[in-house]
Protein backbone atom coordinates (compact mmCIF):
# COMPACT_ATOMS: atom_id res chain seq x y z
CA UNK A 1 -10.46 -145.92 34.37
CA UNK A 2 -12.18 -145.31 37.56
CA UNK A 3 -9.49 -144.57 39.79
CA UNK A 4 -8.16 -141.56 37.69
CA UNK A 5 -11.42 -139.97 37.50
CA UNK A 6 -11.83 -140.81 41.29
CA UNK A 7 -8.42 -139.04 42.10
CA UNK A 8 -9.27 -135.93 40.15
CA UNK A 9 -12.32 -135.33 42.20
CA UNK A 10 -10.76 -136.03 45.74
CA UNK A 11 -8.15 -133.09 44.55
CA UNK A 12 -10.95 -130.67 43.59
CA UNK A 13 -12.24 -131.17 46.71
CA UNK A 14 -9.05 -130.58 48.53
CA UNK A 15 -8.36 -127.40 46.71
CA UNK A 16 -11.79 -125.77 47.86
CA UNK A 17 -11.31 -127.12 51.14
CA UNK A 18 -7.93 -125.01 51.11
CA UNK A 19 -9.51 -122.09 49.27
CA UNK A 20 -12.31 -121.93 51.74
CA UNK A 21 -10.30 -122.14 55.16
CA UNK A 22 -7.95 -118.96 53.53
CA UNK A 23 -11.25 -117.32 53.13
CA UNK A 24 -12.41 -118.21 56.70
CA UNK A 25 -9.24 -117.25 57.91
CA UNK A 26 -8.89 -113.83 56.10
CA UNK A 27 -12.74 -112.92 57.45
CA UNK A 28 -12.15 -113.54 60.79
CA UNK A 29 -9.09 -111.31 60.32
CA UNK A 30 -10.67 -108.47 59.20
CA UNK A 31 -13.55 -109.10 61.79
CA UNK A 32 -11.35 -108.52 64.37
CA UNK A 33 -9.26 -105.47 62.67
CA UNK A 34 -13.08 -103.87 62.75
CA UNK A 35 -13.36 -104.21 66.22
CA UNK A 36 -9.97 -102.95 66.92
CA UNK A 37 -10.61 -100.08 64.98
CA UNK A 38 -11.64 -96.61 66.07
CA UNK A 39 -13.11 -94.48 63.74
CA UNK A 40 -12.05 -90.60 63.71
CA UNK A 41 -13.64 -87.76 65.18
CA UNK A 42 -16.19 -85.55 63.59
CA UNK A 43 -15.56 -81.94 62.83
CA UNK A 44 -18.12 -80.16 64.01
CA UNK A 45 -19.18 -76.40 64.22
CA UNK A 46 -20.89 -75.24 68.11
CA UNK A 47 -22.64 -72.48 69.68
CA UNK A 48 -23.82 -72.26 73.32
CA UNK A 49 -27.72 -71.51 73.71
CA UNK A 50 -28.72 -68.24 74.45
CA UNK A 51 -31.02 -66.13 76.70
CA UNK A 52 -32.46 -63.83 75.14
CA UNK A 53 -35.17 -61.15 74.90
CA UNK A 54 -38.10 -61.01 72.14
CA UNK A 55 -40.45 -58.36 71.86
CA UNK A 56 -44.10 -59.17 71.81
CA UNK A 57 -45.71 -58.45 68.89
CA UNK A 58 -49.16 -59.47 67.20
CA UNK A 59 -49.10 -60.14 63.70
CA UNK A 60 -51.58 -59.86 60.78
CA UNK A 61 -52.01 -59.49 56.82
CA UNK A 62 -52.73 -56.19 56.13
CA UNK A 63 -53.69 -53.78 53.35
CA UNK A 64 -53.30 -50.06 52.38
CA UNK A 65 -55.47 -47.61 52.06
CA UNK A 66 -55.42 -43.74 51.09
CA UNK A 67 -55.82 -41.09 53.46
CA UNK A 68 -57.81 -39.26 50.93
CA UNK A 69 -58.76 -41.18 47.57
CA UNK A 70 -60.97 -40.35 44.74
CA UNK A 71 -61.18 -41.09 40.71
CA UNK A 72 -62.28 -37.48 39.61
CA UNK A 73 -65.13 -37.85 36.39
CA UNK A 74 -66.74 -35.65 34.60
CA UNK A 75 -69.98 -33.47 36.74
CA UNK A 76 -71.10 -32.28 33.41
CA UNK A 77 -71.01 -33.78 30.02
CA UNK A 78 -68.98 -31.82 27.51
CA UNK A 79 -65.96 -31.71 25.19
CA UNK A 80 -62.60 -31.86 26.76
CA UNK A 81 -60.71 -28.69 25.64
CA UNK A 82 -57.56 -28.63 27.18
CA UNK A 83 -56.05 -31.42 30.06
CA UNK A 84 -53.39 -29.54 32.42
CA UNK A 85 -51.29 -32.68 33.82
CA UNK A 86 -49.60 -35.34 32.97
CA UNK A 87 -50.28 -39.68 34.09
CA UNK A 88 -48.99 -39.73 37.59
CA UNK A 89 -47.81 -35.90 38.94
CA UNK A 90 -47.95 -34.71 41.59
CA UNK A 91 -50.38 -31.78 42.18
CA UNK A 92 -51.54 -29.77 44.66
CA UNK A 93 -54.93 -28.97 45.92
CA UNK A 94 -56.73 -26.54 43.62
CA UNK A 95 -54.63 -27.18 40.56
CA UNK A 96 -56.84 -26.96 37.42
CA UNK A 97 -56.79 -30.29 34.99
CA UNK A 98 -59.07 -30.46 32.63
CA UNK A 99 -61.55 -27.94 31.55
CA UNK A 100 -64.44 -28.68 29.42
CA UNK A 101 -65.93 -26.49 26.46
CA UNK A 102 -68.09 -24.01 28.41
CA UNK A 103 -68.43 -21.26 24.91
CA UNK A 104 -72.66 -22.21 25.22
CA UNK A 105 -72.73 -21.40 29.08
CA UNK A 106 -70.45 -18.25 28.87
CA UNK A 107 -72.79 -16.79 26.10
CA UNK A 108 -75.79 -18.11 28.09
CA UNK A 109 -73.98 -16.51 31.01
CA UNK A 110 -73.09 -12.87 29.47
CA UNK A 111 -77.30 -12.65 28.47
CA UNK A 112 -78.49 -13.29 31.97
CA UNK A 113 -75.89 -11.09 33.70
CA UNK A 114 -77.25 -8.13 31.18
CA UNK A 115 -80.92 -9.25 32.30
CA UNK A 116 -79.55 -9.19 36.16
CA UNK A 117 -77.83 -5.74 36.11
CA UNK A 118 -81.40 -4.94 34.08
CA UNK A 119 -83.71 -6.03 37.02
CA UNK A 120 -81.05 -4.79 39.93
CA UNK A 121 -81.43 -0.72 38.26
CA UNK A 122 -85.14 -1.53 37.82
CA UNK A 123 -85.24 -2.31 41.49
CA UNK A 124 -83.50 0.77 42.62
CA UNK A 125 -85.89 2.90 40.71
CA UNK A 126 -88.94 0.85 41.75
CA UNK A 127 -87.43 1.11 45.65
CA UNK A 128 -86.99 5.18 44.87
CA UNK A 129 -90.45 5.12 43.70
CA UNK A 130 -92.19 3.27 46.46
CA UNK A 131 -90.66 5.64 48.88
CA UNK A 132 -92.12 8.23 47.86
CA UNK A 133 -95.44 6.40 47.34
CA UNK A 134 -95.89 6.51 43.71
CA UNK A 135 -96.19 3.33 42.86
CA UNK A 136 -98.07 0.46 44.35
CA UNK A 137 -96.29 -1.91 46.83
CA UNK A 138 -97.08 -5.17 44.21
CA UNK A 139 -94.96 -3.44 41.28
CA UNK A 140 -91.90 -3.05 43.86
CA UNK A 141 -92.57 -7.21 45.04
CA UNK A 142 -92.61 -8.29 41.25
CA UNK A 143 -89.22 -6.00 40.72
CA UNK A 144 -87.72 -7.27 43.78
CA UNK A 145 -88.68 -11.12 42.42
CA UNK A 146 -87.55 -10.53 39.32
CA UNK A 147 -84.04 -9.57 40.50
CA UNK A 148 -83.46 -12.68 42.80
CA UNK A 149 -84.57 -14.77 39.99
CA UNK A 150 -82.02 -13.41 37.56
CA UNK A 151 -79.58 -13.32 40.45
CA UNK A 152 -80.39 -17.00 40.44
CA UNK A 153 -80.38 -18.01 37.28
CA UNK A 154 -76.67 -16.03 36.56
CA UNK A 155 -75.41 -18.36 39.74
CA UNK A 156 -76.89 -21.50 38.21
CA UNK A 157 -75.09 -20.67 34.96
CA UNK A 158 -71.67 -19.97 36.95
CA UNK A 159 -72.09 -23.32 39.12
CA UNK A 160 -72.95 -25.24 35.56
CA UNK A 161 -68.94 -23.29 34.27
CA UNK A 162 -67.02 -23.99 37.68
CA UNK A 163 -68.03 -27.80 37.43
CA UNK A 164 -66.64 -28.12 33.93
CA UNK A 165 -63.87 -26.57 34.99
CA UNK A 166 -61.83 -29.57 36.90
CA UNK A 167 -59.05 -28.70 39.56
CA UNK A 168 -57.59 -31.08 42.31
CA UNK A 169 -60.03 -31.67 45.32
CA UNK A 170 -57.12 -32.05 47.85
CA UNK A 171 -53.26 -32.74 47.44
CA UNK A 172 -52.06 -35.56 45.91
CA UNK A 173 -50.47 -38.02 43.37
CA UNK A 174 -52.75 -38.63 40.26
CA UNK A 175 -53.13 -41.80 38.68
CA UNK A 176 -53.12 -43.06 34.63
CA UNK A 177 -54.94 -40.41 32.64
CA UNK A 178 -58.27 -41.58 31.24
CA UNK A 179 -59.54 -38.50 28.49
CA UNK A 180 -58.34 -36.87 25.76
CA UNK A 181 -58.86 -33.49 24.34
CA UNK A 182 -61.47 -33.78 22.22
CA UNK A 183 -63.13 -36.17 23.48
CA UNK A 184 -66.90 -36.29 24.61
CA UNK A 185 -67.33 -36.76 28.28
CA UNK A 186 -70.67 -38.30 29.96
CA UNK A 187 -71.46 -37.40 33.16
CA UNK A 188 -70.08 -39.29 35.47
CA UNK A 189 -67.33 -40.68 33.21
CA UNK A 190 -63.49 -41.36 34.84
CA UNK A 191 -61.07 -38.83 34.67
CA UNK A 192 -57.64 -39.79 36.41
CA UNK A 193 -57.48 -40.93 40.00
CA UNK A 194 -56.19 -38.92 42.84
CA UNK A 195 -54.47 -40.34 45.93
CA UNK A 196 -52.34 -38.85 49.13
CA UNK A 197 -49.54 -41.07 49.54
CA UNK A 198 -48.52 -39.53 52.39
CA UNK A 199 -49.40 -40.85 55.12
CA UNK A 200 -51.35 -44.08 54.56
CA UNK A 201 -53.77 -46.01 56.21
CA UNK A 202 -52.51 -49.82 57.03
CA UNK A 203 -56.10 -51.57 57.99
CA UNK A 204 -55.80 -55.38 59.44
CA UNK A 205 -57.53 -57.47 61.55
CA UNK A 206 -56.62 -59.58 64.74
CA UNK A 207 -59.09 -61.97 66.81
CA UNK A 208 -61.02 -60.56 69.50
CA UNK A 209 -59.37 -62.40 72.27
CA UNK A 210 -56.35 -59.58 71.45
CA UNK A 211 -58.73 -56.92 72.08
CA UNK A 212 -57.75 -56.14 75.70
CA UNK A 213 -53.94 -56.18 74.70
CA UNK A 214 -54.35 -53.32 72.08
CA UNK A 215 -54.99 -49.01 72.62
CA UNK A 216 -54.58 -46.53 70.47
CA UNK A 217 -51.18 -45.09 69.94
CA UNK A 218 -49.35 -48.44 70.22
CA UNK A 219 -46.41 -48.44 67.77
CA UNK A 220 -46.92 -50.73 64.18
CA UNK A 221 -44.39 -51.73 62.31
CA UNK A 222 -44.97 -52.43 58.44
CA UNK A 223 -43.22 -54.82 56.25
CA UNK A 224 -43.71 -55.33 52.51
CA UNK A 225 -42.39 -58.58 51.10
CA UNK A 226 -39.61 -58.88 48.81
CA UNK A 227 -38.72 -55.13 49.29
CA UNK A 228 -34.96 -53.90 50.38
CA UNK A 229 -36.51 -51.03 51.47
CA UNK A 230 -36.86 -50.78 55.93
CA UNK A 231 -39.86 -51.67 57.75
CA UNK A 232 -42.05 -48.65 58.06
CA UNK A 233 -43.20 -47.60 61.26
CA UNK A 234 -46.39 -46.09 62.40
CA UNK A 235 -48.99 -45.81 65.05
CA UNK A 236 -52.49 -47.06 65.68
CA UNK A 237 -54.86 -44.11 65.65
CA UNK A 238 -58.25 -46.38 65.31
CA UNK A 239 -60.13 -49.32 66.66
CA UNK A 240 -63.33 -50.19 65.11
CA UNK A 241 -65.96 -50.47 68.12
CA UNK A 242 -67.61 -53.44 66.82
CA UNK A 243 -66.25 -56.84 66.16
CA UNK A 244 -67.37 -58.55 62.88
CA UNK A 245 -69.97 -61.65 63.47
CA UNK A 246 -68.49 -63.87 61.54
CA UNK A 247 -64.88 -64.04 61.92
CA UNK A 248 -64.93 -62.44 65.28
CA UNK A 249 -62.35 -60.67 64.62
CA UNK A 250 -62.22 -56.30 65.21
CA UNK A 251 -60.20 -53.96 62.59
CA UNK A 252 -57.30 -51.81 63.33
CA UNK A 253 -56.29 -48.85 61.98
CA UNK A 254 -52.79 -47.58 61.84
CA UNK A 255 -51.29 -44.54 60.38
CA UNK A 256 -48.14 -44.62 58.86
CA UNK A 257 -45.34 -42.24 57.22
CA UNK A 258 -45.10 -42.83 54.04
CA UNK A 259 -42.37 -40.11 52.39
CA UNK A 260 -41.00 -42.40 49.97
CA UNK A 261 -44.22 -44.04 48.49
CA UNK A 262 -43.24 -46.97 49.19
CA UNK A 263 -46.65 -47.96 50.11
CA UNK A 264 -49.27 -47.59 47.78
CA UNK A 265 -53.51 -48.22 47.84
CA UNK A 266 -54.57 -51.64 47.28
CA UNK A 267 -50.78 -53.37 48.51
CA UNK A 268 -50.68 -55.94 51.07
CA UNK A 269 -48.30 -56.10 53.86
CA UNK A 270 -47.25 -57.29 56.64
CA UNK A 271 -48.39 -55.32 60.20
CA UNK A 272 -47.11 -56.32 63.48
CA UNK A 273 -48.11 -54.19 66.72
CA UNK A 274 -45.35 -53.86 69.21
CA UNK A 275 -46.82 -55.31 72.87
CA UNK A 276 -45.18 -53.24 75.94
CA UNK A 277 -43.63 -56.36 77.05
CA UNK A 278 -40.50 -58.55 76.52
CA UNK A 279 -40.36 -62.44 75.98
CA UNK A 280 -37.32 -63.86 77.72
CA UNK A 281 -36.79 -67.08 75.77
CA UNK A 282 -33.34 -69.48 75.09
CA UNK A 283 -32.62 -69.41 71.61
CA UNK A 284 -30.28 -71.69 69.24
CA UNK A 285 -30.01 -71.47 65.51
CA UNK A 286 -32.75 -73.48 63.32
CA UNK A 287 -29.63 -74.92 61.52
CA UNK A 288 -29.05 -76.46 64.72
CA UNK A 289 -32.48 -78.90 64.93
CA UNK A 290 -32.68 -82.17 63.53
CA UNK A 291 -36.05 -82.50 62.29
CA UNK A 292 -38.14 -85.73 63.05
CA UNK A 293 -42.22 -86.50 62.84
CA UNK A 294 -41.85 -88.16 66.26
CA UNK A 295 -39.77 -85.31 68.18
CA UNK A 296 -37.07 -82.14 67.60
CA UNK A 297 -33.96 -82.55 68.54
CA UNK A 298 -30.13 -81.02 69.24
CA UNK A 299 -26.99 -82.91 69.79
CA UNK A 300 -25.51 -81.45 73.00
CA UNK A 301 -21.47 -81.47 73.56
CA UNK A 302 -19.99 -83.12 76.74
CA UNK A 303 -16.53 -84.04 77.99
CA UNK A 304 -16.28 -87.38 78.64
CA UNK A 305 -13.55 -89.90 79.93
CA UNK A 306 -12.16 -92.80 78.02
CA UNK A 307 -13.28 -96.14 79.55
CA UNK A 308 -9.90 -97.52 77.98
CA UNK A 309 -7.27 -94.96 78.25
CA UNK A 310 -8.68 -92.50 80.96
CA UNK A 311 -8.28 -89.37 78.63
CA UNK A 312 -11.12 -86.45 77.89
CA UNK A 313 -12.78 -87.25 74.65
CA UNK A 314 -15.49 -84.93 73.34
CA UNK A 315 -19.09 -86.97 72.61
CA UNK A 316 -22.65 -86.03 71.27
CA UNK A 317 -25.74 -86.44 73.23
CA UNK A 318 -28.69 -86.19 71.47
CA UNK A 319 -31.39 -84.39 73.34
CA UNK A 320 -35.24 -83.81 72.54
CA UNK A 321 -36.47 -80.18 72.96
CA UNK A 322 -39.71 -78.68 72.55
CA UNK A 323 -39.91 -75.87 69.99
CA UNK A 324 -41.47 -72.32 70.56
CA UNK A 325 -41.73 -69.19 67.78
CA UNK A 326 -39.30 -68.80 65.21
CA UNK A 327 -37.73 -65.49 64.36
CA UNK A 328 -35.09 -64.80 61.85
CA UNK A 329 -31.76 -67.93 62.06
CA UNK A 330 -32.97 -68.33 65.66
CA UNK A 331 -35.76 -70.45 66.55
CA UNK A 332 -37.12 -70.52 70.63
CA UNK A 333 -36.96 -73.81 72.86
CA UNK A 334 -39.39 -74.20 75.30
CA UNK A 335 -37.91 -77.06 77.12
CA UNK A 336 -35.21 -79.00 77.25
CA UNK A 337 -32.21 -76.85 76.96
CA UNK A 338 -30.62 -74.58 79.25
CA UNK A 339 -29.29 -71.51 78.81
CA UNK A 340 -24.56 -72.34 77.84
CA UNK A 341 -25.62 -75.55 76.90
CA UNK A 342 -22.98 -76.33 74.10
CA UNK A 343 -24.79 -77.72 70.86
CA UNK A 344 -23.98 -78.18 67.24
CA UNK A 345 -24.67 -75.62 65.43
CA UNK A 346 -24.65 -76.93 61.45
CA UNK A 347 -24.27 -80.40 59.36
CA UNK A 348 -26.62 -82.48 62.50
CA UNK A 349 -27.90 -84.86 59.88
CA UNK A 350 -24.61 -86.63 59.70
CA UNK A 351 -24.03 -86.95 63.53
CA UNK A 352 -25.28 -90.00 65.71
CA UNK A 353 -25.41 -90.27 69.67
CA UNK A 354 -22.16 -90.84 71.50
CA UNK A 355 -20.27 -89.72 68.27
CA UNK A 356 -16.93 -88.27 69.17
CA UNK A 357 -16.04 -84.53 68.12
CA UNK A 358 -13.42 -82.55 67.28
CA UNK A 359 -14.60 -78.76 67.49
CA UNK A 360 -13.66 -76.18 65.02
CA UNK A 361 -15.80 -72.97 64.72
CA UNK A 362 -13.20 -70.77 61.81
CA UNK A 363 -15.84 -71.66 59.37
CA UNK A 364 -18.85 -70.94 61.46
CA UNK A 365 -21.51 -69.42 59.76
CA UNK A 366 -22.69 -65.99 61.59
CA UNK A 367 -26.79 -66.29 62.34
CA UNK A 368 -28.93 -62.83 62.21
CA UNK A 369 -32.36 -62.59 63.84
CA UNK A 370 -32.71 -60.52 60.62
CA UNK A 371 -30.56 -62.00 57.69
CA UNK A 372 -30.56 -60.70 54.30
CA UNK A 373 -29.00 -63.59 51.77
CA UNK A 374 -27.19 -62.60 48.88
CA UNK A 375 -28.61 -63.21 45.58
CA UNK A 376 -25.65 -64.97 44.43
């Protein structure tokens, strides 16, 4: 009974013995297939690094501001009568645009002028009179009184009429309209604004240490985000003679064109003054960096020959560089990179050191220093 069960066992372990050395043998098969084998080149995309020349510029947040700005209210209190424009026209300087109910100050204004002309033909007669010394110099004083006072009074009237009469201060765009006819003004109550959009102050500030780099008349060039529209251009035409206390920082002035409104009061935007000199700095495109906490880097394309067959095979070395300023798809290197240096361009995060290439630029994308992506 024993010797069948023993037999059994001794060809169990036979068969794993068997099973395992097939295994053994078929691993240290494929071990050696892997080192045999030589995996194929990447495709890769290049582009040689650049010398190139930046303008200078200094850079700062910046906000408009009217060249002339007011909200127009009411001088006088009254009852609107009629409103001459319409929520955001343009008008011209004297235009009239709301007048006020001025029936009390006209009558009031027809009784004094009749009291006037009254004391002015008094005077004449009194003046007539004195000449010929018939009447006492007093009477002609109180005549002569009496006619600047009414001459007074009839210009007080007239001032009291022209200030409920509204018109345009200057020449401009007016804002949302705030009255209606009939309606009872206070004094001092809004109106409409009024604003020349053409041109526009851009006001920013930059840090004192900057101060020696900046004059008036330097070119500044205006961007407002998320607008198709192109940057505006202006000049600086102020520089405010004291620096603040507690940012140290001075405010500049520029004055910019402004024919198609683009710019309005109250926007902010983007000013950057254009230094006299040029920045000669080697560029690549940012696609091109393989971002790391520890260090930027590029993978730089070299010809090599094969230890094994002696042939030119094209590797990857990866090399560390020190980043500058970025503008646009290019960014700056500050070191290590020399101007024709041959480096990948796109896809780095796939490539390793000593990785051999295969290049192939149909499918290159073009880089911009100022792109504008499609909304797709």
């Amino acid at each position: 009974m024993k010797k069948p069960i023993f037999l059994t066992i001794l060809g169990l372990i036979i068969i794993a013995g068997i099973i395992a050395g097939i295994k053994v043998l078929q691993i240290r098969h494929m071990i050696e297939v892997g080192k045999k084998m030589v995996p194929p080149p990447e495709t890769i995309t290049t582009i040689q690094a650049q010398s190139q020349s930046w303008e200078s510029f200094l850079s700062a947040t910046a906000s408009i501001e009217a060249v002339q700005g007011v909200t127009l209210a009411a001088e006088q209190p009254g009852k609107v009568l009629t409103i001459s424009f319409t929520s955001g026209d343009m008008v011209q300087k004297g235009s009239l645009l709301v007048h006020l109910d001025t029936s009390a100050e006209e009558a009031q204004l027809r009784a004094i002028e009749s009291s006037r002309n009254l004391a002015r033909t008094n005077l004449r007669r009194l003046a007539e009179l004195a000449d010929q010394g018939l009447i006492s110099r007093s009477e002609f004083d109180t005549a002569e009184a009496d006619s600047k006072q009414t001459e007074a009074q009839t210009e007080n009237i007239q001032a009291i009429i022209n200030k409920k009469i509204i018109r345009a201060p200057f020449s401009g765009r007016l804002g949302i309209r705030q009255v209606n006819v009939g309606q009872i003004l206070k004094e001092g109550q809004e109106i409409v604004t009024l604003q020349t959009l053409d041109p526009v102050f851009v006001n920013f500030m930059l840090p004192q240490q900057q101060l020696g780099q900046l004059t008036s008349g330097m070119p500044v060039r205006v961007k407002v985000d998320g607008s198709s529209e192109k940057d505006l251009t202006g000049t600086i035409t102020a520089i405010d003679p004291k620096v603040d206390a507690i940012t140290r920082n001075i405010q500049i002035q520029a004055t910019v064109a402004n024919t198609k409104e683009t710019l309005r009061p109250g926007m902010f935007v983007n000013a950057s003054v254009i230094l006299p000199d040029q920045e000669k700095v080697i560029t690549i495109p940012g696609t091109a960096i393989l971002y790391a906490p520890y260090s930027d880097s590029v993978f730089v394309v070299e010809k090599k020959k094969d230890e094994k067959n002696g042939t030119d095979v094209t590797t990857l070395r990866q090399q560390f560089i020190r980043l500058g300023e970025k503008r646009g798809d290019f960014a700056a290197v500050l070191s290590g990179l020399h101007e024709g240096d041959t480096v990948v361009s796109t896809g780095v995060f796939k490539l390793r050191n000593g990785q051999a290439v295969v290049t192939d630029n149909s499918h290159a994308p073009a880089f911009e220093m100022q792109p504008k992506p499609e909304n797709n």
